[in-house]
Every structure is written in C-alpha cells, then in structure tokens.
C-alpha atoms as a PDB file:
ATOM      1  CA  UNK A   1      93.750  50.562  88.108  1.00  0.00           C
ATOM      2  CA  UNK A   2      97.397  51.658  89.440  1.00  0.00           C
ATOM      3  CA  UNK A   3      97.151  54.575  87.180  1.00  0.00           C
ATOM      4  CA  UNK A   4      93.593  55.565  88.361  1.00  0.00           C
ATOM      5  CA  UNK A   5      94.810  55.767  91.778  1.00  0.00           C
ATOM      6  CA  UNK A   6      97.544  57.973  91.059  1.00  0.00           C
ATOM      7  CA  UNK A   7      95.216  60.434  89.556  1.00  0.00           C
ATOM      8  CA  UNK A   8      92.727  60.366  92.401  1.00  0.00           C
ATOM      9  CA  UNK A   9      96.036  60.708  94.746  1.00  0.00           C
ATOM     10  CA  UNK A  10      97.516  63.725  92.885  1.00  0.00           C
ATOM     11  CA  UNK A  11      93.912  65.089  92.796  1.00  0.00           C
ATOM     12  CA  UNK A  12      93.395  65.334  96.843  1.00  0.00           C
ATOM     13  CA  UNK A  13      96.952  66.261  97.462  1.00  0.00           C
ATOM     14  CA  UNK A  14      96.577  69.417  94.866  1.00  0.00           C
ATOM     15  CA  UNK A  15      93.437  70.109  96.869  1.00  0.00           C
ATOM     16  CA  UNK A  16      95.159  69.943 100.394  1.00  0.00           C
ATOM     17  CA  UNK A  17      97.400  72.440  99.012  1.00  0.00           C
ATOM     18  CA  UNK A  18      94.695  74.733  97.651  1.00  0.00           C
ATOM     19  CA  UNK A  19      93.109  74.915 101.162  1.00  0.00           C
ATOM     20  CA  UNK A  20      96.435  75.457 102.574  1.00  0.00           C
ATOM     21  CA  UNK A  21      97.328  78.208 100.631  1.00  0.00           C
ATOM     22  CA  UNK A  22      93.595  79.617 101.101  1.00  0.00           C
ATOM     23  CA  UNK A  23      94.403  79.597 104.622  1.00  0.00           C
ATOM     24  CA  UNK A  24      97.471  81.282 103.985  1.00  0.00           C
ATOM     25  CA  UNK A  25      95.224  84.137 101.491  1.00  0.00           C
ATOM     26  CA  UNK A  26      93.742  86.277 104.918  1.00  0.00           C
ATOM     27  CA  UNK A  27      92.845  86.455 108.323  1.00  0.00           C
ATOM     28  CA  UNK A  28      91.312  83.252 109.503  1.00  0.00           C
ATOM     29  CA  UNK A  29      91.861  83.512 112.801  1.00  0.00           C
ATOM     30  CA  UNK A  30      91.079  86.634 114.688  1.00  0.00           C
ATOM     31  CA  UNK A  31      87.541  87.754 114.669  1.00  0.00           C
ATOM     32  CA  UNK A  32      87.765  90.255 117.237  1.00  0.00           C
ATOM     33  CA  UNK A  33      88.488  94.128 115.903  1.00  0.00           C
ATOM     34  CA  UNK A  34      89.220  94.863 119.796  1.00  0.00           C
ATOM     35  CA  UNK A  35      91.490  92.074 119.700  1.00  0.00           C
ATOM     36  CA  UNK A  36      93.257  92.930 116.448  1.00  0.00           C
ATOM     37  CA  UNK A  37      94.009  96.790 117.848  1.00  0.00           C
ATOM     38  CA  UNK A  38      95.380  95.487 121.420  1.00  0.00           C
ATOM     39  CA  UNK A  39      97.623  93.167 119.915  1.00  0.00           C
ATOM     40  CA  UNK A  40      98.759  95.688 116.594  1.00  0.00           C
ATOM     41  CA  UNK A  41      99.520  97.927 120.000  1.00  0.00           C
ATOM     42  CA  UNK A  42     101.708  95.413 122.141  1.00  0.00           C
ATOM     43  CA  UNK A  43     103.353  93.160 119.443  1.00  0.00           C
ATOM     44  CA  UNK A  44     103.595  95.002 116.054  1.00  0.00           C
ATOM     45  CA  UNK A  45     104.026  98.897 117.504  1.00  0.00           C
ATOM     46  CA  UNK A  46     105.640  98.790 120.565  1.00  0.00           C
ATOM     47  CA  UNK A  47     108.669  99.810 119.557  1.00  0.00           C
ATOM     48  CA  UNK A  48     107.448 101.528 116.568  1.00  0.00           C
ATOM     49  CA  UNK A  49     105.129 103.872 117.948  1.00  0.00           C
ATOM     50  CA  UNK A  50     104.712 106.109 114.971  1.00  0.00           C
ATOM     51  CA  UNK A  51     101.455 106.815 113.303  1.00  0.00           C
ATOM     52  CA  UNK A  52     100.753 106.524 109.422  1.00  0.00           C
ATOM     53  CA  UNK A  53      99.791 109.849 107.664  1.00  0.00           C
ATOM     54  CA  UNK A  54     101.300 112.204 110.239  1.00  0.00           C
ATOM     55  CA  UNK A  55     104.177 110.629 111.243  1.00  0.00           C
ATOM     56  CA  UNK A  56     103.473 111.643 114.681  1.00  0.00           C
ATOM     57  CA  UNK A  57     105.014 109.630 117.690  1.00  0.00           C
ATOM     58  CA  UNK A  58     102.536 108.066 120.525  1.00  0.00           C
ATOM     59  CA  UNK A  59     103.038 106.674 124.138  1.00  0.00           C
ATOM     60  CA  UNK A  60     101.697 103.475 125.642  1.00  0.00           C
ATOM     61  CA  UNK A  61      98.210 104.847 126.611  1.00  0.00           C
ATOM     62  CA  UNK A  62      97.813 106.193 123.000  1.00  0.00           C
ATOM     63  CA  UNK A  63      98.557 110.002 123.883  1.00  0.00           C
ATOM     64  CA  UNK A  64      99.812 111.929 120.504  1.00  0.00           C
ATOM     65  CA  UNK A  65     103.089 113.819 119.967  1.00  0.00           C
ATOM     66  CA  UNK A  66     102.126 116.633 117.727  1.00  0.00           C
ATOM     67  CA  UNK A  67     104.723 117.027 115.492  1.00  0.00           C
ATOM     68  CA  UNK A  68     105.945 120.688 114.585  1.00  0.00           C
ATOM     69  CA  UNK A  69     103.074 122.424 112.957  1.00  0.00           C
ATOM     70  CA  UNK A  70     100.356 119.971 113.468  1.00  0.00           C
ATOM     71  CA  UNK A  71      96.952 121.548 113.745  1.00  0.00           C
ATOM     72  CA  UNK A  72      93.832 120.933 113.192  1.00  0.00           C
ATOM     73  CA  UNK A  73      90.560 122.857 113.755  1.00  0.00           C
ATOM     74  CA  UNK A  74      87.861 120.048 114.191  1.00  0.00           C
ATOM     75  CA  UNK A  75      87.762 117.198 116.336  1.00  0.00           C
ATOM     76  CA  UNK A  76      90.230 118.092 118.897  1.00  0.00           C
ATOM     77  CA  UNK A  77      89.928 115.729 121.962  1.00  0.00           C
ATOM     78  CA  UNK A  78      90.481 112.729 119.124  1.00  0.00           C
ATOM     79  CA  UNK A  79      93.418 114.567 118.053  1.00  0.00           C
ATOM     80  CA  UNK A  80      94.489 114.011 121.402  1.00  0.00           C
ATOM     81  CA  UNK A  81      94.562 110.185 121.285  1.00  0.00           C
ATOM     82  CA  UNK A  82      96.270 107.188 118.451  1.00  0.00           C
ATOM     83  CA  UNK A  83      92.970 105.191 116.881  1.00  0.00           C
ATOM     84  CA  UNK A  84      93.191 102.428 114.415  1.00  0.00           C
ATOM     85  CA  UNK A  85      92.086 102.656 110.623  1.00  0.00           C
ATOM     86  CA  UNK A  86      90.930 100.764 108.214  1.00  0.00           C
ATOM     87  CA  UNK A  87      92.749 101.853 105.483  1.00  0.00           C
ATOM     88  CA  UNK A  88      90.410 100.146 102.686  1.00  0.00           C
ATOM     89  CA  UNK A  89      87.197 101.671 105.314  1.00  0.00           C
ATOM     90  CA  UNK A  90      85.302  98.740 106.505  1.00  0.00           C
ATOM     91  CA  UNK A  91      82.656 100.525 104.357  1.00  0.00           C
ATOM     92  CA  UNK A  92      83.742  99.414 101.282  1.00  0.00           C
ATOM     93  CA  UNK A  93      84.068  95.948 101.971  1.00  0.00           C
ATOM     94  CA  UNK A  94      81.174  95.835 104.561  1.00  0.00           C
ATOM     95  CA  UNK A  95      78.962  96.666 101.800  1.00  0.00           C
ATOM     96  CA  UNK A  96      79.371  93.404 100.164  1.00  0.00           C
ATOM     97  CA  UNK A  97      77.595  91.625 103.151  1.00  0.00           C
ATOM     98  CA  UNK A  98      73.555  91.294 103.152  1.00  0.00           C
ATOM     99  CA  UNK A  99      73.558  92.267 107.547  1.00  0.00           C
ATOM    100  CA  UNK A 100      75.326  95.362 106.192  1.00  0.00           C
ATOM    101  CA  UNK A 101      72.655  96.559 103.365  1.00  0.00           C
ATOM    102  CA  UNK A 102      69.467  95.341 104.392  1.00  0.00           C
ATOM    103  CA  UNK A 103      69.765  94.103 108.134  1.00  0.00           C
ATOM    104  CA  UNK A 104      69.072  90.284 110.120  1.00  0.00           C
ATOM    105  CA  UNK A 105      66.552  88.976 111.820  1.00  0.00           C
ATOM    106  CA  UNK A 106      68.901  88.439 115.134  1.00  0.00           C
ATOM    107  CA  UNK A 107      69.533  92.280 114.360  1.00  0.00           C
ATOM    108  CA  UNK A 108      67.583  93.727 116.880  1.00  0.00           C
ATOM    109  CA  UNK A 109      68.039  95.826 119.673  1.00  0.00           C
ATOM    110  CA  UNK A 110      66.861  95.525 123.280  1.00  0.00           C
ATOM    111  CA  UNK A 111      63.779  98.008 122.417  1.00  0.00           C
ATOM    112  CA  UNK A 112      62.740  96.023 119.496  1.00  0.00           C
ATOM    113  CA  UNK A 113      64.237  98.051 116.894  1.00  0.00           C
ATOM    114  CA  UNK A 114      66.172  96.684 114.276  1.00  0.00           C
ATOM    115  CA  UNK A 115      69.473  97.711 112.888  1.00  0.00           C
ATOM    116  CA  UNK A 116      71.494  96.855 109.935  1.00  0.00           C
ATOM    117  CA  UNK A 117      75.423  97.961 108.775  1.00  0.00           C
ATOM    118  CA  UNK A 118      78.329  97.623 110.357  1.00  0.00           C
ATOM    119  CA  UNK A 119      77.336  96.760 114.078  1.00  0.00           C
ATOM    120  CA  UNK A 120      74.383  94.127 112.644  1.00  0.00           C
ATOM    121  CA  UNK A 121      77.343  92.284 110.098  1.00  0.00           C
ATOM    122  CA  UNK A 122      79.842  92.451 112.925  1.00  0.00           C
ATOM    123  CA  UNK A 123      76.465  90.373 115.222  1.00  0.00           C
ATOM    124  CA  UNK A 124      76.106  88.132 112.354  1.00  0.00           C
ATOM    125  CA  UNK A 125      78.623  87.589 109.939  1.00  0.00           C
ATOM    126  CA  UNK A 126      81.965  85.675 111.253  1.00  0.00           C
ATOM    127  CA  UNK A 127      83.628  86.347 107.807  1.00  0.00           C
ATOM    128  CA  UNK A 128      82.997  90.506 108.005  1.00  0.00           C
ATOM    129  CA  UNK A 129      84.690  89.845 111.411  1.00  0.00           C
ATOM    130  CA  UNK A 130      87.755  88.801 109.913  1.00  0.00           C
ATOM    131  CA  UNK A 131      88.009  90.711 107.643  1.00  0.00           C
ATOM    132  CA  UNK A 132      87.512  93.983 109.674  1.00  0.00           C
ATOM    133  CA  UNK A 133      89.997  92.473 112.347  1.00  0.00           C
ATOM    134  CA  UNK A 134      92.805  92.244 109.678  1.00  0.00           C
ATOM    135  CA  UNK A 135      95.735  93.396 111.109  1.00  0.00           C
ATOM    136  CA  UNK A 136      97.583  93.815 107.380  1.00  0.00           C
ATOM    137  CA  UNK A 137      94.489  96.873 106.832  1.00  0.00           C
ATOM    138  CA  UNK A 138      94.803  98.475 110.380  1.00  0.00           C
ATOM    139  CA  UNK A 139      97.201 101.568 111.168  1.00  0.00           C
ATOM    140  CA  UNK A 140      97.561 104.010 113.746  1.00  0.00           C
ATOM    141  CA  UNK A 141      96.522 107.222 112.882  1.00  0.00           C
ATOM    142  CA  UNK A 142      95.776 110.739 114.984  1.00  0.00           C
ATOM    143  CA  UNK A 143      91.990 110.361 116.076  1.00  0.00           C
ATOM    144  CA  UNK A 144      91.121 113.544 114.443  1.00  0.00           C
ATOM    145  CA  UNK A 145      92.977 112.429 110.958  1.00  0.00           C
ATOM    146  CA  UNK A 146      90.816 109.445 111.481  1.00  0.00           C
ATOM    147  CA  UNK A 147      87.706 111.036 111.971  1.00  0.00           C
ATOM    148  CA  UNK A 148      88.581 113.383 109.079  1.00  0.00           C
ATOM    149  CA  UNK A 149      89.472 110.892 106.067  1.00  0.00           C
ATOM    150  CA  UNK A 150      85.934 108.711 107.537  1.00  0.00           C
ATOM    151  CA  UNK A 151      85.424 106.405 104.646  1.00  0.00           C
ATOM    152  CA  UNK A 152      86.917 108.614 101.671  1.00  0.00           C
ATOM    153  CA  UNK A 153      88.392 106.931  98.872  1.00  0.00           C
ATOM    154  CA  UNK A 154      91.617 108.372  98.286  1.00  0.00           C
ATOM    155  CA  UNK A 155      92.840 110.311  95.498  1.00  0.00           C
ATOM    156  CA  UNK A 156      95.136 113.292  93.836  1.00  0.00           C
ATOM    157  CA  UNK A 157      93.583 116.903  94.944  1.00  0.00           C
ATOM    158  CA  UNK A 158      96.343 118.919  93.499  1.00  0.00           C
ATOM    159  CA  UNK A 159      95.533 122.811  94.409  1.00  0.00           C
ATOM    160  CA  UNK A 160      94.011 121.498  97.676  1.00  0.00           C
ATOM    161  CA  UNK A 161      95.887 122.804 101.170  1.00  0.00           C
ATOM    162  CA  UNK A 162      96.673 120.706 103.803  1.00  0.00           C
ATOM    163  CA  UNK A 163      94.061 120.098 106.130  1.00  0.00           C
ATOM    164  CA  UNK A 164      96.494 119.585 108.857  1.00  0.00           C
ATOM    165  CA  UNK A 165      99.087 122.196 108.841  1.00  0.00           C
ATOM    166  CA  UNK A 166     102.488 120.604 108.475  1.00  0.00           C
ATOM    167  CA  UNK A 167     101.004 117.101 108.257  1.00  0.00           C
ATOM    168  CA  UNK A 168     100.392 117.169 104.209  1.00  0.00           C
ATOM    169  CA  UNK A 169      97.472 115.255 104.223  1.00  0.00           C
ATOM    170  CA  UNK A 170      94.639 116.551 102.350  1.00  0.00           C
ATOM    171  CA  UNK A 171      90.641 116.176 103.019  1.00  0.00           C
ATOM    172  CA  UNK A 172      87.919 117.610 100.602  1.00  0.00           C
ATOM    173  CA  UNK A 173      84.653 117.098  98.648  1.00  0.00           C
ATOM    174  CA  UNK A 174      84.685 113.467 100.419  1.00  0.00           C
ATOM    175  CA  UNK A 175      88.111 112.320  98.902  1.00  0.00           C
ATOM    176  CA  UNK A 176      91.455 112.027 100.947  1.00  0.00           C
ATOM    177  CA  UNK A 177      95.291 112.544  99.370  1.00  0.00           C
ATOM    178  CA  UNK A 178      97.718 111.400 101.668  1.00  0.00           C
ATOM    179  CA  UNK A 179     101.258 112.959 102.283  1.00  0.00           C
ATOM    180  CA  UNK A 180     103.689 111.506  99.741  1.00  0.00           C
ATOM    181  CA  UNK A 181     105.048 109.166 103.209  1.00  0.00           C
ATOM    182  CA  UNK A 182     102.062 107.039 103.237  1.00  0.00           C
ATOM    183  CA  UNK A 183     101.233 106.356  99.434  1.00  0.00           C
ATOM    184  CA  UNK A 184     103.222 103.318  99.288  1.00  0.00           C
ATOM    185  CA  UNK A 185     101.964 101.727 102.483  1.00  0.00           C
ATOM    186  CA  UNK A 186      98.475 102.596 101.327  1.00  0.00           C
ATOM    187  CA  UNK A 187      98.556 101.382  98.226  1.00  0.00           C
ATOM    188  CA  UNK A 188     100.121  97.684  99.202  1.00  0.00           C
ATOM    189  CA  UNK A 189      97.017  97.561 101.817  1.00  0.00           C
ATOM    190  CA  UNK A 190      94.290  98.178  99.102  1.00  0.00           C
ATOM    191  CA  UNK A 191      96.402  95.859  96.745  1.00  0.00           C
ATOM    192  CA  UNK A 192      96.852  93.213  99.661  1.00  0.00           C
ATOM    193  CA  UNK A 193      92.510  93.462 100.217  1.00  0.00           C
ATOM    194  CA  UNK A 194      91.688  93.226  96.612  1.00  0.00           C
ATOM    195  CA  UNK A 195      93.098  89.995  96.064  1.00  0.00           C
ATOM    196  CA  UNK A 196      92.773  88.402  99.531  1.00  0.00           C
ATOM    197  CA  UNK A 197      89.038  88.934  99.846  1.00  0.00           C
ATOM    198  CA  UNK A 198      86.762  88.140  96.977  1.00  0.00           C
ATOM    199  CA  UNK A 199      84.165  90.549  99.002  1.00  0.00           C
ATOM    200  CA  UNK A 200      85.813  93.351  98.335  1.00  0.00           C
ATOM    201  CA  UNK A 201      86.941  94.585  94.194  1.00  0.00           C
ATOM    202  CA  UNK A 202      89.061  97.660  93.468  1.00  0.00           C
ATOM    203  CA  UNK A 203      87.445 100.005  91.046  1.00  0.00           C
ATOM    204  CA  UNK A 204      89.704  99.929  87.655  1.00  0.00           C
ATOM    205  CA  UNK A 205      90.713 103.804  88.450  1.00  0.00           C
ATOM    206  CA  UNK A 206      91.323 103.093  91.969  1.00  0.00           C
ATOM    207  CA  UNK A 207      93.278 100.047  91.240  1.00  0.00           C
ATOM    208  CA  UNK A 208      95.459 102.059  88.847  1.00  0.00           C
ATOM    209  CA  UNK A 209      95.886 104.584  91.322  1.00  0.00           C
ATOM    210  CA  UNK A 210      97.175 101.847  93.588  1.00  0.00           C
ATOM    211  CA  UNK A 211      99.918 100.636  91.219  1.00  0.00           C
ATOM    212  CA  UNK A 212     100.737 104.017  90.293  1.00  0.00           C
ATOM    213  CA  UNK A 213     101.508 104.192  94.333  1.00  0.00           C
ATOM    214  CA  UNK A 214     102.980 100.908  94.809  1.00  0.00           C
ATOM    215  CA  UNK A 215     105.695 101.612  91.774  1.00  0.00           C
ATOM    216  CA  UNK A 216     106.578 104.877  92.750  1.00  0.00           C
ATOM    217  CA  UNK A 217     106.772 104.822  96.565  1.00  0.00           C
ATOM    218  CA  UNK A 218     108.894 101.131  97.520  1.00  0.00           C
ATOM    219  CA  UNK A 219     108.629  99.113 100.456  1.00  0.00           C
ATOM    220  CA  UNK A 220     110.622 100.071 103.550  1.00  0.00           C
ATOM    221  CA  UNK A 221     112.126  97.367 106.080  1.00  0.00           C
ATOM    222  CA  UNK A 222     109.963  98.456 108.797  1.00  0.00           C
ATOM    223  CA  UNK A 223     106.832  97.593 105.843  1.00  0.00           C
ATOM    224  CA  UNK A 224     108.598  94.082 105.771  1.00  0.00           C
ATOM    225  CA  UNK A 225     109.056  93.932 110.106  1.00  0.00           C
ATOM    226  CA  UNK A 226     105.394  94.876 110.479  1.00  0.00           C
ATOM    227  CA  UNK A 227     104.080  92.077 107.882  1.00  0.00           C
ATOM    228  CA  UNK A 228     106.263  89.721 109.290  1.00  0.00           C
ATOM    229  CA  UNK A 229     104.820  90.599 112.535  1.00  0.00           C
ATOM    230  CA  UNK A 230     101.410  89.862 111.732  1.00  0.00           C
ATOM    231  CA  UNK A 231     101.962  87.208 109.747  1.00  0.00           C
ATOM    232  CA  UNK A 232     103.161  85.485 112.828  1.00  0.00           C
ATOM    233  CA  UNK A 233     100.383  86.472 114.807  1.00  0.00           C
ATOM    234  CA  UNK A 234      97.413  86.041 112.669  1.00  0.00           C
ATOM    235  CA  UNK A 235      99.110  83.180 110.884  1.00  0.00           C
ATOM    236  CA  UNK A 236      98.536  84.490 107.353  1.00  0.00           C
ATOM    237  CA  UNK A 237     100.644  85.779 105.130  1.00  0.00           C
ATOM    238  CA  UNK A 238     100.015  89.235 102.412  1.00  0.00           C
ATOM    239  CA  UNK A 239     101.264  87.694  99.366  1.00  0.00           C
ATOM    240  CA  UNK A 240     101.623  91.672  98.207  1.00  0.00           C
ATOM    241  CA  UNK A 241     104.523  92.572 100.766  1.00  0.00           C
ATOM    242  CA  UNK A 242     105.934  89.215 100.515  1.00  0.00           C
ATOM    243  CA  UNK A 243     106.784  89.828  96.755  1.00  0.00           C
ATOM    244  CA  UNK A 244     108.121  93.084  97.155  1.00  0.00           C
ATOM    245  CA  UNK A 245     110.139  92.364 100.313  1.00  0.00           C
ATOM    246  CA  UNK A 246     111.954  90.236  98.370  1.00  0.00           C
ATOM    247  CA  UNK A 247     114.020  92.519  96.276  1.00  0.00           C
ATOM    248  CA  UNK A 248     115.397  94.200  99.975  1.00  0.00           C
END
C-alpha cells in the first residue's frame, strides 16, 4: 500500500513540475500587444534606445536618429518614427489559429460584415494574444524598415544592394537579409518561438538557417540584459538565451 502511495506521490509532484516549467516555456501573462510595446519602451529600452537592423538611436517619443547614410525612398513619415516588430511576423504563427484563416462568429463588424486574420484572432483567441504580445519576439525597428521587411521570411540575397543606404539590410522578391549585426539576435528569436509555441514550426531550411546564425553570430551581454529584463516582467523565461548566456 506504502509503496503505491509513493508512486501516486512522485506522480503529481513530477506533474506540478511539468506545469511549472510550462509556465516557465512563454508568455502567460501579458495579452495586450499595446501593453507589451509600452513596457519593452520604459523597462527593457530606456537606456538602450537603439533599434535592431539599423542600429539607429531613438528618443523617448520614438523620433529616429538617422545614422550616417541612412536613406530610404518609400515610406518616409514611418521612417520618421521607432515601431515594434515581430521578428517571427505574427503571420506565420497567426496562421496556425482557425479566427485567423477562416474567421468567428463574434467576428463581425459594426456594419455586419465579417472579418477574419489578425484583428478577428486578436477578438477571439487569448492564446494568439500572448503570443503576439511576447516581448522575447518584439524589437524596435525604423518604421519604414518595418514596413519594408512586412512579413518576409528572411534569407541570404547575395548580389542584392542595400535597400537602405548605409543600413545593410536587404529587401527583395518578398525575402529580407539582415545586416550581419542582427543575424544572431534574429536567429535566437525564431529559435526561442519554435520551441516555446507548438503553434508555430520552423521550416527545416529556415531552421538551418537559424543555427547557421545562432553559431556564427554569439550572444552579446546586452542579448542577456534584455532577456533578463523580460523575463522579469513577463515572468517567463527563453530557455534559448538562457543556455547561451551561460558561457559569458
């Protein structure tokens, strides 16, 4: 009987630590993506005001320092102004949800019309709002840069120009390569998504890609600060940066 016990003891106190470290996997906390960018801007950035692809600097009310040699020809009041990206694009994951694809029935607008994709699964779903309010996959970026990449998987475009002048960050025939700066961040993001949401699944070449990235371009401190940041705030942890923050 004793021994019985034991096994139904050890079998509820593995599972309590399961559903802790679930907890632990991704954002369970913050639903709001308004949320998520106001406090990325006053508790992770503000004193690291310093935007991902570009490098550019930005003040308080989100105005953009163009660095030397910045230009770009489309979009130019969002050039003007920091926005927040989802570097896996809500897109790919948002896909993954029904509300997205094919609509709801409490998707409908105030003319009777209904609507499906990302506004009706942000309505509906409460785990497509965490996931697109996850701090770990949200950076600033120059609104045009932003507007630019839109939901391009990223990729090598060797021959390509920049499409930003000095800012080496290239845009064509819907793909994005980033300036050599950002790989490494990148990569940990899309690694980090993979395996804390089972919505959303690298493709095998993308994934490689990824590694390729994560191997060759190592985590800074500031990579480490940031994480630890959020961590604190959302109150889960990216089991990617952990592991590589380690060997600092």
């Amino acid at each position: 009987m004793q021994y019985f016990k034991n096994i139904r003891f050890s079998i509820v106190f593995f599972t309590l630590i399961l559903i802790q470290q679930t907890s632990l996997a991704n954002n369970q906390k913050i639903e709001s993506f308004s949320k998520a960018k106001k406090l990325l801007e006053k508790q992770v950035y503000q004193n690291h005001q310093v935007t991902l692809y570009c490098a550019a600097k930005f003040k308080t009310d989100k105005q953009v320092i163009f660095p030397d040699g910045f230009h770009t020809t489309k979009y130019i009041k969002r050039s003007k102004k920091i926005e927040w990206e989802h570097v896996v694009p809500a897109e790919n994951f948002g896909r993954a949800f029904s509300e997205w694809r094919d609509g709801h029935n409490k998707c409908v607008s105030s003319k009777s019309k209904s609507f499906k994709g990302r506004r009706c699964a942000e309505k509906v779903n409460v785990e497509y709002r965490y996931m697109q309010a996850d701090m770990f996959n949200l950076y600033p970026v120059i609104g045009a840069v932003n507007a630019l990449r839109s939901n391009y998987n990223f990729t090598m475009l060797p021959g390509e120009e920049s499409s930003f002048g000095s800012c080496a960050m290239k845009i064509n025939n819907r793909k994005a390569e980033p300036p050599q700066n950002a790989r490494g961040r990148i990569a940990r993001t899309y690694l980090y998504m993979d395996e804390a949401y089972q919505r959303y699944s690298m493709s095998k070449q993308q994934k490689r890609l990824m590694n390729a990235w994560d191997k060759t371009y190592p985590i800074s401190e500031w990579e480490c600060a940031r994480a630890k940041k959020i961590t604190e705030i959302q109150e889960s942890e990216n089991s990617v940066i952990k592991l590589r923050c380690k060997s600092l």
